[in-house]
PDB file of N, CA and C in Angstrom:
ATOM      1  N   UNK A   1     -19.402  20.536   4.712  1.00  0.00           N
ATOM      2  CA  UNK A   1     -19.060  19.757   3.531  1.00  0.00           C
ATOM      3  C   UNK A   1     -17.570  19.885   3.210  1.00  0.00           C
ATOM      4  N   UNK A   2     -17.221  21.244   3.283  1.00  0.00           N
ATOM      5  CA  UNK A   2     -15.740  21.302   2.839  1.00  0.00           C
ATOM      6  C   UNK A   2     -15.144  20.625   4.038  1.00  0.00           C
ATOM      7  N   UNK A   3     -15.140  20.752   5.275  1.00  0.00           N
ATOM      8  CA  UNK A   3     -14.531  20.699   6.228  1.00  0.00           C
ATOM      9  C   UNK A   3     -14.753  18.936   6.189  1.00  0.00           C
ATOM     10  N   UNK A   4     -15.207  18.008   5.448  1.00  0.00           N
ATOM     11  CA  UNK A   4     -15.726  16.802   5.679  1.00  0.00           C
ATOM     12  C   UNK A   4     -14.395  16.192   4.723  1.00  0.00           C
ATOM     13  N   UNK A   5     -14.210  17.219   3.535  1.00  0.00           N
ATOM     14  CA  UNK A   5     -13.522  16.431   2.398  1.00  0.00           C
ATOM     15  C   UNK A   5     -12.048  16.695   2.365  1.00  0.00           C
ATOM     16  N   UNK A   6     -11.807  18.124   3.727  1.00  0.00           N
ATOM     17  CA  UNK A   6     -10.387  18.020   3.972  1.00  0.00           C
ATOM     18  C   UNK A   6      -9.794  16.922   4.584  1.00  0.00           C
ATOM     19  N   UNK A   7     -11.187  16.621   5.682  1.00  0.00           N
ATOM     20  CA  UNK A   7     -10.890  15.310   6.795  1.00  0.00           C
ATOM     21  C   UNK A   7     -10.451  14.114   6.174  1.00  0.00           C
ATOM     22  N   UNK A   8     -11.697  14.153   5.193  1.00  0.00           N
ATOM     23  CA  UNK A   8     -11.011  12.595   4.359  1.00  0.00           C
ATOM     24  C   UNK A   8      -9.566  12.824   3.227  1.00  0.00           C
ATOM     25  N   UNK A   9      -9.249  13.845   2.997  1.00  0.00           N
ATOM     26  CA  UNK A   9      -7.802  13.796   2.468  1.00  0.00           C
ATOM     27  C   UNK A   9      -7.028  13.983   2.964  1.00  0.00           C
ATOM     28  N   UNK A  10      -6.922  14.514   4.487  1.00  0.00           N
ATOM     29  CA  UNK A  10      -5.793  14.479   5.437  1.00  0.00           C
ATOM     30  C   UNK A  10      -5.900  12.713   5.925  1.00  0.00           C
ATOM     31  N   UNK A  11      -6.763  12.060   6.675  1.00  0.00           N
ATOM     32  CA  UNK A  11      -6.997  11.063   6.674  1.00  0.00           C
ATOM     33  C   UNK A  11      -6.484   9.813   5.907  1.00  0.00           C
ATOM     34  N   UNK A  12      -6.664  10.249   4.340  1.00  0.00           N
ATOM     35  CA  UNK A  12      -6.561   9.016   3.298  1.00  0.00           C
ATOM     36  C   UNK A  12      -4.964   9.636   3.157  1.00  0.00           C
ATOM     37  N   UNK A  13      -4.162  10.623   3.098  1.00  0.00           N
ATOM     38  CA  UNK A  13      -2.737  10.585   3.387  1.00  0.00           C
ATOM     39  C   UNK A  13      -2.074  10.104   4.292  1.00  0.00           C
ATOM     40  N   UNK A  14      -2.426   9.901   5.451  1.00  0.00           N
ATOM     41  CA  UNK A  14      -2.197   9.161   6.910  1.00  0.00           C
ATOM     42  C   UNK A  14      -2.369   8.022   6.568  1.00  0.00           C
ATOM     43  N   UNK A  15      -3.439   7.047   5.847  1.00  0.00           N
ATOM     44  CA  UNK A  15      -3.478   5.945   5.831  1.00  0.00           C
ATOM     45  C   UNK A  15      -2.452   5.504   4.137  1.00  0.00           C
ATOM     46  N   UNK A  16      -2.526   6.461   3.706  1.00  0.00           N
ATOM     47  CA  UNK A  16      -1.686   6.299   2.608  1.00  0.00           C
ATOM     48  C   UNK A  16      -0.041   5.905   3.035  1.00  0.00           C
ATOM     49  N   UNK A  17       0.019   7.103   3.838  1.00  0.00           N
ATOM     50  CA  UNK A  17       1.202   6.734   4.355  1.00  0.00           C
ATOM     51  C   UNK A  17       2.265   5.214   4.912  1.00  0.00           C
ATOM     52  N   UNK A  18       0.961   5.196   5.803  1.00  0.00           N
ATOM     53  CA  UNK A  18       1.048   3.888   7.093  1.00  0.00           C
ATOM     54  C   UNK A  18       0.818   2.448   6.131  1.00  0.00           C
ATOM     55  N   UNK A  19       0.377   3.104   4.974  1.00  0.00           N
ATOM     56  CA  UNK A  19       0.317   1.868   4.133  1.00  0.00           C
ATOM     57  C   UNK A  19       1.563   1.680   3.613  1.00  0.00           C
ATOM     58  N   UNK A  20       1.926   2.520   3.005  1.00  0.00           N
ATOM     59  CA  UNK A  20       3.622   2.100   2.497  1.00  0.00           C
ATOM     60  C   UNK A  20       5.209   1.724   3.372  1.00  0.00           C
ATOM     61  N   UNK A  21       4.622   2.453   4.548  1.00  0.00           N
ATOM     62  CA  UNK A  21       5.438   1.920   5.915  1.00  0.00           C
ATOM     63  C   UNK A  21       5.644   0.575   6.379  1.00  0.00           C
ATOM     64  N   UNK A  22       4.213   0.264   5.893  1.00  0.00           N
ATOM     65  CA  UNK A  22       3.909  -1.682   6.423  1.00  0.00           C
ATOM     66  C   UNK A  22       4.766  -2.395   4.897  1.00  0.00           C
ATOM     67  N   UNK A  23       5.020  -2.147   4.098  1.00  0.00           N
ATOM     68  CA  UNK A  23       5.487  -2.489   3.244  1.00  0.00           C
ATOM     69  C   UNK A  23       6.824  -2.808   2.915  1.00  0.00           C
ATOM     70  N   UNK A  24       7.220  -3.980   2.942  1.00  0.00           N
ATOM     71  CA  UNK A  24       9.038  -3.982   2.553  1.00  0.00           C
ATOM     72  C   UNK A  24       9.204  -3.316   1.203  1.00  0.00           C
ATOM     73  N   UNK A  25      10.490  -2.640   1.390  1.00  0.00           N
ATOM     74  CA  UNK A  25      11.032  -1.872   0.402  1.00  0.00           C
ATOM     75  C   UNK A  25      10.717  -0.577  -0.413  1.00  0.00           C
ATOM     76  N   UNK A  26      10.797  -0.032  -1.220  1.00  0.00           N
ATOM     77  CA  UNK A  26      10.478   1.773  -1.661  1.00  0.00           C
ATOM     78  C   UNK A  26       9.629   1.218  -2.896  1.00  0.00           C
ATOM     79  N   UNK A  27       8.549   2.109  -2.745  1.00  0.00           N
ATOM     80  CA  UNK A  27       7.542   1.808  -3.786  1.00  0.00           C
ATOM     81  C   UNK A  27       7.762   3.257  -4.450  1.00  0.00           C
ATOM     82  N   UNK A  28       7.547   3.031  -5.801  1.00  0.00           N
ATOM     83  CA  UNK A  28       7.737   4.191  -6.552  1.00  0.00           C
ATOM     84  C   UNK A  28       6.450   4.496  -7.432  1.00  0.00           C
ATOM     85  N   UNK A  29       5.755   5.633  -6.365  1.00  0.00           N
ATOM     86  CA  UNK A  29       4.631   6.078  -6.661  1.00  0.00           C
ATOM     87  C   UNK A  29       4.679   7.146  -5.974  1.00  0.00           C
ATOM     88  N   UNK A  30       3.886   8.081  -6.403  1.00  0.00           N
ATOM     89  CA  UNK A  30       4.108   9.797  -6.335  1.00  0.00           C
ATOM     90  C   UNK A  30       3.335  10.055  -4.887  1.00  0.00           C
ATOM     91  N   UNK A  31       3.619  11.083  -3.967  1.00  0.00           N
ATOM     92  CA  UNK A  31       3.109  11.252  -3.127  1.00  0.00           C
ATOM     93  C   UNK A  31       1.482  11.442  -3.377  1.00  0.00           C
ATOM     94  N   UNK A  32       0.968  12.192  -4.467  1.00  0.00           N
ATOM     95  CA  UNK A  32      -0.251  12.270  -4.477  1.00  0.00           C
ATOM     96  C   UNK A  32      -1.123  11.017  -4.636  1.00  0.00           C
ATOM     97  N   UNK A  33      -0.518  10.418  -5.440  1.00  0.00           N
ATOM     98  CA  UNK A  33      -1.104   8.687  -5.937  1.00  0.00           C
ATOM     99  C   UNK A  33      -1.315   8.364  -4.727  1.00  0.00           C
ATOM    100  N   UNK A  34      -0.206   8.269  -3.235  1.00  0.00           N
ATOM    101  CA  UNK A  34      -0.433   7.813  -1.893  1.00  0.00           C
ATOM    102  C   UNK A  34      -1.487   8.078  -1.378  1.00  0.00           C
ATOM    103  N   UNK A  35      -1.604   9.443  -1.752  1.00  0.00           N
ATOM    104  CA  UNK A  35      -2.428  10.125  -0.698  1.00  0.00           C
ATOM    105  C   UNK A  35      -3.931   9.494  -1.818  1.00  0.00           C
ATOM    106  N   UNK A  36      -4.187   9.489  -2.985  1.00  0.00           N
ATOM    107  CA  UNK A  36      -5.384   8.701  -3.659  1.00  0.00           C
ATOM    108  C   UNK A  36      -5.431   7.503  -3.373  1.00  0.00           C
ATOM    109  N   UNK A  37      -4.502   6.724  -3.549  1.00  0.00           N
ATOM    110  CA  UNK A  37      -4.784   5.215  -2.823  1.00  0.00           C
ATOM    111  C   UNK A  37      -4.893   4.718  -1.207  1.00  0.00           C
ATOM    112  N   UNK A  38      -4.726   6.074  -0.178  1.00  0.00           N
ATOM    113  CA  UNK A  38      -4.686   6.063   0.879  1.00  0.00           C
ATOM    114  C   UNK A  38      -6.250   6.508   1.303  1.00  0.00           C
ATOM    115  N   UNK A  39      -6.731   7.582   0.711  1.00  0.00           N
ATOM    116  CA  UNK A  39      -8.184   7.750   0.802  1.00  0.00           C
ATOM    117  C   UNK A  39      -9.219   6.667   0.014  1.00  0.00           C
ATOM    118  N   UNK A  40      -8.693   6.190  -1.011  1.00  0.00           N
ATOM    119  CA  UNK A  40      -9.708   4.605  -1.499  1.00  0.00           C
ATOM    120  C   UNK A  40      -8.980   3.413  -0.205  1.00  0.00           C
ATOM    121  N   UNK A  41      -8.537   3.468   0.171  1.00  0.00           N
ATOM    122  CA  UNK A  41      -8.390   2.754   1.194  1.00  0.00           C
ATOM    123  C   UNK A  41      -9.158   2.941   2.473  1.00  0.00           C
ATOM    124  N   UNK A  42      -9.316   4.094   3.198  1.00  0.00           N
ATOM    125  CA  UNK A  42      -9.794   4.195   3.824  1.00  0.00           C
ATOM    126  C   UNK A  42     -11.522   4.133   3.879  1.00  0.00           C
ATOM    127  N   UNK A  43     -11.589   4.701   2.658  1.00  0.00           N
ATOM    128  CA  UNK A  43     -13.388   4.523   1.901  1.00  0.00           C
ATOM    129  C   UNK A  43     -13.617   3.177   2.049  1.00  0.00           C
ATOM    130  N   UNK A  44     -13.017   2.163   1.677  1.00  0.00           N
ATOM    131  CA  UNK A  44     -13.059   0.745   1.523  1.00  0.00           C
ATOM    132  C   UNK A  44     -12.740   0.347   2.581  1.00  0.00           C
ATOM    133  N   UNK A  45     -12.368   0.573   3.363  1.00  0.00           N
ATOM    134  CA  UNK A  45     -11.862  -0.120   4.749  1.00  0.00           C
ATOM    135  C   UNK A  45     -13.031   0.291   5.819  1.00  0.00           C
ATOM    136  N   UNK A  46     -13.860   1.727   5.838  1.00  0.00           N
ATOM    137  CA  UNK A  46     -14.454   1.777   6.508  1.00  0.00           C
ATOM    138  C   UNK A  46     -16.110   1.336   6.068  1.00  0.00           C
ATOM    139  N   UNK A  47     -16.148   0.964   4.696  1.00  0.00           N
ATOM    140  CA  UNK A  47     -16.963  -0.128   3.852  1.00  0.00           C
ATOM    141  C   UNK A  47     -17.098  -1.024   4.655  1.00  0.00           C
ATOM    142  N   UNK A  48     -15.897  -1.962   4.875  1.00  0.00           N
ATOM    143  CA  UNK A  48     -15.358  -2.980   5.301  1.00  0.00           C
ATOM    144  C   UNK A  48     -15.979  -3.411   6.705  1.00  0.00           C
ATOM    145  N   UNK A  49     -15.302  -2.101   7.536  1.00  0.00           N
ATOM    146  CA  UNK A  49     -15.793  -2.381   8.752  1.00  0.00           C
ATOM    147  C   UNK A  49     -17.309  -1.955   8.997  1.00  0.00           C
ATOM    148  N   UNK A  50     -18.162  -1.494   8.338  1.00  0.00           N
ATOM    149  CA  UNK A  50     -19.286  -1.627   8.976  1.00  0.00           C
ATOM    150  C   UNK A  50     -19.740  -2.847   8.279  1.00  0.00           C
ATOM    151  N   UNK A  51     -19.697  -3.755   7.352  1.00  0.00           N
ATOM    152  CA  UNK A  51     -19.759  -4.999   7.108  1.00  0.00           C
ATOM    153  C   UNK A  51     -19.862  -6.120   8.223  1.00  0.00           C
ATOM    154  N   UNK A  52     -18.666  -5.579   8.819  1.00  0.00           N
ATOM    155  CA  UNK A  52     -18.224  -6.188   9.795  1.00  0.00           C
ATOM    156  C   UNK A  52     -18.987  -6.651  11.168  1.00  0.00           C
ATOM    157  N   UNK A  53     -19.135  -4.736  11.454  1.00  0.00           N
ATOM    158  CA  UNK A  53     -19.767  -4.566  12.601  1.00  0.00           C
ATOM    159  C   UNK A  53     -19.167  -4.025  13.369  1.00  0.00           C
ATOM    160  N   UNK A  54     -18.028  -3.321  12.592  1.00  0.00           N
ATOM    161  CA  UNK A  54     -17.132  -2.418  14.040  1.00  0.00           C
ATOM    162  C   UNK A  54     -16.839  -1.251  13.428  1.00  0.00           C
ATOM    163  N   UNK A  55     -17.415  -0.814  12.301  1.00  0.00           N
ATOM    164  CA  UNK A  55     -17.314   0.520  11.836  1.00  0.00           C
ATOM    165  C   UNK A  55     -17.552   1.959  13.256  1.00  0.00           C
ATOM    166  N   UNK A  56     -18.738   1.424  13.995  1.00  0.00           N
ATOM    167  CA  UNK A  56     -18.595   2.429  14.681  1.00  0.00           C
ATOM    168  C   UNK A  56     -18.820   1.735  16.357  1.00  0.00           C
ATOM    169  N   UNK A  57     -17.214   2.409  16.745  1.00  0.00           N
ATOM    170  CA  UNK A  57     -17.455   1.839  18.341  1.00  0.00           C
ATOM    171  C   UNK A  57     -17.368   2.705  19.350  1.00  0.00           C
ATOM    172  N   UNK A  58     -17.147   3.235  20.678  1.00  0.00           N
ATOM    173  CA  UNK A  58     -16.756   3.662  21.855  1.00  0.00           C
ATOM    174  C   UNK A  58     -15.263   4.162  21.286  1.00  0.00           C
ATOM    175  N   UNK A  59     -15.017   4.966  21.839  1.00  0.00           N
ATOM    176  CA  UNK A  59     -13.620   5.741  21.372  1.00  0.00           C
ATOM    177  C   UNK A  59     -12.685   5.164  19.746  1.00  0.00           C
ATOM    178  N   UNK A  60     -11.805   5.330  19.665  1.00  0.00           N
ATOM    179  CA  UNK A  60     -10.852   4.949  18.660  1.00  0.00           C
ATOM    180  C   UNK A  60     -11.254   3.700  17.808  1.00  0.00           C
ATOM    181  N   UNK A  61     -11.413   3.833  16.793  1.00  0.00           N
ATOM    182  CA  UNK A  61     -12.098   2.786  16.095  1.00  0.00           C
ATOM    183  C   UNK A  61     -10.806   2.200  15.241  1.00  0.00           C
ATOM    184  N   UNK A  62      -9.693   1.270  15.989  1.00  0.00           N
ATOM    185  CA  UNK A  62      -8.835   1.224  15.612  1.00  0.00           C
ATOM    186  C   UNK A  62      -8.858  -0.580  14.488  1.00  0.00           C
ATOM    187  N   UNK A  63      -9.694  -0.903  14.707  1.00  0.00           N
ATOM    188  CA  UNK A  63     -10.251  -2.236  13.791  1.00  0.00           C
ATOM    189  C   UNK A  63     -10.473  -1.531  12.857  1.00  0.00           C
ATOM    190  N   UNK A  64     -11.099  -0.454  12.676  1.00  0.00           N
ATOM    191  CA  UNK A  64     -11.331   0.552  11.215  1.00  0.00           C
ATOM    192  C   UNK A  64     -10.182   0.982  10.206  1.00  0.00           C
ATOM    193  N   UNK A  65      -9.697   1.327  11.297  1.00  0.00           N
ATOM    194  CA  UNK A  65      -8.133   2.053  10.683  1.00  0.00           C
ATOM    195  C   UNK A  65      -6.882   1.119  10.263  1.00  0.00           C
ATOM    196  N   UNK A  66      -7.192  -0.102  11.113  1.00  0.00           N
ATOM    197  CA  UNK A  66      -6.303  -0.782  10.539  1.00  0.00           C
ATOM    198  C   UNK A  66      -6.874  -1.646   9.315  1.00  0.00           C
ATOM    199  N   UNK A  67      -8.177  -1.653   9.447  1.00  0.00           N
ATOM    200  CA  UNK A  67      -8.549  -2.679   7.838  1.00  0.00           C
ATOM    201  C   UNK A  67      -8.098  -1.736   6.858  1.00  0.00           C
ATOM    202  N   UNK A  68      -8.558  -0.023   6.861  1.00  0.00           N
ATOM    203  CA  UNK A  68      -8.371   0.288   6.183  1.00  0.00           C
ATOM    204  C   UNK A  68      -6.499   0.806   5.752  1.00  0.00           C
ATOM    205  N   UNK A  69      -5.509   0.715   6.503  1.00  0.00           N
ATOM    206  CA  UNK A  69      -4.520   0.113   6.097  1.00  0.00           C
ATOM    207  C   UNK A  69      -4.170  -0.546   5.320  1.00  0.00           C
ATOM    208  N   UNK A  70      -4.403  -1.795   5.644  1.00  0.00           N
ATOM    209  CA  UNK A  70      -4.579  -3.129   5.014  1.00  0.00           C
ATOM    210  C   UNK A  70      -4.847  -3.006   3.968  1.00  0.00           C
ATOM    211  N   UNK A  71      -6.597  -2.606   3.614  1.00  0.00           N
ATOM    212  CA  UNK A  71      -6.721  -2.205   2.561  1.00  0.00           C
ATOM    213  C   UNK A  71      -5.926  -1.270   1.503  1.00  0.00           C
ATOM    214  N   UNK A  72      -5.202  -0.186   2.289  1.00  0.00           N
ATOM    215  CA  UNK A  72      -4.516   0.814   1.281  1.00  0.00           C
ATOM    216  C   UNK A  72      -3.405   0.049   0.679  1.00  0.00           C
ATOM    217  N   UNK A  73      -2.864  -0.800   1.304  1.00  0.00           N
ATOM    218  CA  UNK A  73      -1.203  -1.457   0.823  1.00  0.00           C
ATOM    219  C   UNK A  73      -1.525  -2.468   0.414  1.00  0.00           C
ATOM    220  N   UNK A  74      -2.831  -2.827  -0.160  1.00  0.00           N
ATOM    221  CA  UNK A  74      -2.823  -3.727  -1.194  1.00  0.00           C
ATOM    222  C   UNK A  74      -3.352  -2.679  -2.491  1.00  0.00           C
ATOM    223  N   UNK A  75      -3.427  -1.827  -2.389  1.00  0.00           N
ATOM    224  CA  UNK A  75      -3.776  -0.748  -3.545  1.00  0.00           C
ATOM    225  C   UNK A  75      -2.541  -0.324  -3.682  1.00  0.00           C
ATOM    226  N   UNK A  76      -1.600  -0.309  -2.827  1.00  0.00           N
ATOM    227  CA  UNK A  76      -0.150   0.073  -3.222  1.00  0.00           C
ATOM    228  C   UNK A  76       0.873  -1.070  -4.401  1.00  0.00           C
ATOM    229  N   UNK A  77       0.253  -2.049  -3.602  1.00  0.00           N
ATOM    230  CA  UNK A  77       0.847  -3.319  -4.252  1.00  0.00           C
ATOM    231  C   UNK A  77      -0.005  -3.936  -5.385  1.00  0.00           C
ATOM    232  N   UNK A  78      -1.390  -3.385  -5.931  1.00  0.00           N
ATOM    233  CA  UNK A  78      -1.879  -4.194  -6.846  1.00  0.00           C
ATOM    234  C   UNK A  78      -1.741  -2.230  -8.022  1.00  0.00           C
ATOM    235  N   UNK A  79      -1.562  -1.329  -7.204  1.00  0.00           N
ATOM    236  CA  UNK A  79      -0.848  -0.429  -8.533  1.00  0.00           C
ATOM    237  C   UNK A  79       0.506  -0.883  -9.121  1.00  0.00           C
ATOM    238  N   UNK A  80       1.103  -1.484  -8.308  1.00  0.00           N
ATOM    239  CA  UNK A  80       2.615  -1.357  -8.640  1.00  0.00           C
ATOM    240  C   UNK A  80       2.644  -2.623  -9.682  1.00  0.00           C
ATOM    241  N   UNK A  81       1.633  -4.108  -9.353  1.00  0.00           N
ATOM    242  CA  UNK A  81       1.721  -5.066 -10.086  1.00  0.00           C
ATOM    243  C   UNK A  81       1.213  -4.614 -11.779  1.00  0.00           C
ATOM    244  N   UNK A  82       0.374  -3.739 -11.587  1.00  0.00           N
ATOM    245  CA  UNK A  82      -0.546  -3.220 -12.865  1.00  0.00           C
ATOM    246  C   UNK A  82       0.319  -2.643 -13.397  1.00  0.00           C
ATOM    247  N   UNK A  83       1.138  -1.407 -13.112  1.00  0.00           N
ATOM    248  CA  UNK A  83       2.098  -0.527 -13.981  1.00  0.00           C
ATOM    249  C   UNK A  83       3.308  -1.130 -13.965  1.00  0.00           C
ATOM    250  N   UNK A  84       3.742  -1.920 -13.416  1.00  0.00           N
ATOM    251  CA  UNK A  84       5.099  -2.443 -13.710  1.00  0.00           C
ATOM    252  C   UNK A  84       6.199  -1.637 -12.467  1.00  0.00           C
ATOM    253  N   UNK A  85       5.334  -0.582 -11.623  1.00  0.00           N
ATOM    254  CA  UNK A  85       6.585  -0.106 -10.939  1.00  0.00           C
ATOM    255  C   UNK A  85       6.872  -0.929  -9.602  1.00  0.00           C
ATOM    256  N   UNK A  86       8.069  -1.770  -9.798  1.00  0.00           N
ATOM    257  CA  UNK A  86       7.981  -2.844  -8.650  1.00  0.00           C
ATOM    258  C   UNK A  86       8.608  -2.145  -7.102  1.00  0.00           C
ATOM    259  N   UNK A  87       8.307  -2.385  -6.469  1.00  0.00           N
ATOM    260  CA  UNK A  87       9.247  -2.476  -5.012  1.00  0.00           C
ATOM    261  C   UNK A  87      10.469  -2.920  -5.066  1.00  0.00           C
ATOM    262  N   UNK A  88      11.784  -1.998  -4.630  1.00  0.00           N
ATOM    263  CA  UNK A  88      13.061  -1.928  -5.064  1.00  0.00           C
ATOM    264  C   UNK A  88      13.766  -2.952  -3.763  1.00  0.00           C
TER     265      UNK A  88
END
Protein backbone atom coordinates (compact mmCIF):
# COMPACT_ATOMS: atom_id res chain seq x y z
CA UNK A 1 0.00 0.00 0.00
CA UNK A 2 2.64 2.44 0.98
CA UNK A 3 4.89 1.40 -1.69
CA UNK A 4 1.70 1.93 -4.23
CA UNK A 5 1.19 5.68 -3.05
CA UNK A 6 4.93 6.57 -3.30
CA UNK A 7 4.62 5.20 -6.99
CA UNK A 8 1.77 7.36 -7.71
CA UNK A 9 3.51 10.57 -6.28
CA UNK A 10 6.77 10.01 -7.84
CA UNK A 11 4.78 9.30 -11.03
CA UNK A 12 2.16 12.27 -10.79
CA UNK A 13 5.55 14.60 -10.33
CA UNK A 14 6.99 13.20 -13.60
CA UNK A 15 3.83 13.81 -15.28
CA UNK A 16 3.48 17.03 -13.48
CA UNK A 17 6.52 17.95 -14.70
CA UNK A 18 6.32 16.92 -18.51
CA UNK A 19 3.18 18.77 -18.26
CA UNK A 20 4.59 22.15 -17.77
CA UNK A 21 7.48 21.41 -20.24
CA UNK A 22 4.80 20.96 -23.09
CA UNK A 23 3.70 24.32 -22.19
CA UNK A 24 4.83 27.76 -23.66
CA UNK A 25 6.14 29.98 -21.13
CA UNK A 26 6.67 29.86 -16.94
CA UNK A 27 3.66 29.01 -15.12
CA UNK A 28 3.62 30.21 -11.67
CA UNK A 29 2.57 27.48 -9.51
CA UNK A 30 4.43 25.87 -6.65
CA UNK A 31 6.27 22.75 -7.16
CA UNK A 32 3.92 20.84 -4.92
CA UNK A 33 0.64 22.10 -6.75
CA UNK A 34 2.74 20.33 -9.92
CA UNK A 35 3.34 17.49 -8.39
CA UNK A 36 -0.93 17.54 -7.24
CA UNK A 37 -2.00 18.42 -10.60
CA UNK A 38 0.49 15.96 -12.09
CA UNK A 39 -0.91 12.98 -10.03
CA UNK A 40 -4.83 14.15 -10.90
CA UNK A 41 -3.56 13.95 -14.18
CA UNK A 42 -2.29 10.90 -14.29
CA UNK A 43 -5.47 9.36 -12.22
CA UNK A 44 -7.51 10.87 -15.06
CA UNK A 45 -5.50 9.99 -17.84
CA UNK A 46 -5.22 6.47 -16.86
CA UNK A 47 -9.30 6.80 -16.35
CA UNK A 48 -9.04 7.86 -19.76
CA UNK A 49 -7.17 5.24 -21.19
CA UNK A 50 -8.91 2.32 -20.05
CA UNK A 51 -12.05 4.06 -21.55
CA UNK A 52 -10.27 3.85 -24.35
CA UNK A 53 -8.91 0.53 -24.39
CA UNK A 54 -5.26 0.98 -24.03
CA UNK A 55 -4.95 1.41 -20.39
CA UNK A 56 -3.23 -1.82 -20.27
CA UNK A 57 -0.88 -3.09 -23.08
CA UNK A 58 2.43 -5.26 -23.80
CA UNK A 59 5.35 -3.23 -22.48
CA UNK A 60 5.28 0.71 -22.07
CA UNK A 61 1.93 1.98 -22.06
CA UNK A 62 2.95 5.10 -23.65
CA UNK A 63 -0.82 6.14 -25.06
CA UNK A 64 -1.37 6.18 -21.15
CA UNK A 65 1.25 8.45 -20.27
CA UNK A 66 0.82 10.66 -22.79
CA UNK A 67 -3.10 11.21 -22.30
CA UNK A 68 -2.25 11.55 -19.02
CA UNK A 69 0.12 14.48 -19.85
CA UNK A 70 -2.26 16.00 -21.78
CA UNK A 71 -4.45 15.69 -19.22
CA UNK A 72 -2.05 17.28 -16.51
CA UNK A 73 -1.37 20.62 -18.69
CA UNK A 74 -4.73 21.31 -19.00
CA UNK A 75 -4.97 21.25 -15.10
CA UNK A 76 -1.99 23.48 -15.34
CA UNK A 77 -3.74 25.79 -17.62
CA UNK A 78 -7.36 25.63 -16.29
CA UNK A 79 -5.53 26.40 -12.53
CA UNK A 80 -3.84 29.27 -13.87
CA UNK A 81 -7.21 30.53 -15.80
CA UNK A 82 -9.15 30.08 -12.29
CA UNK A 83 -6.55 31.98 -10.02
CA UNK A 84 -5.50 34.54 -12.27
CA UNK A 85 -1.79 33.27 -12.31
CA UNK A 86 -1.17 33.63 -16.07
CA UNK A 87 1.78 32.20 -18.13
CA UNK A 88 4.54 34.88 -18.40
Amino acid sequence: MIGNIIGIIIFGAIIGVLARLVLPGKQNISGVLTIVLGIAGALIGYWLAGLLGVGNTKGIDWIRDLISVIVAAVLVVGYGSITGKKTA
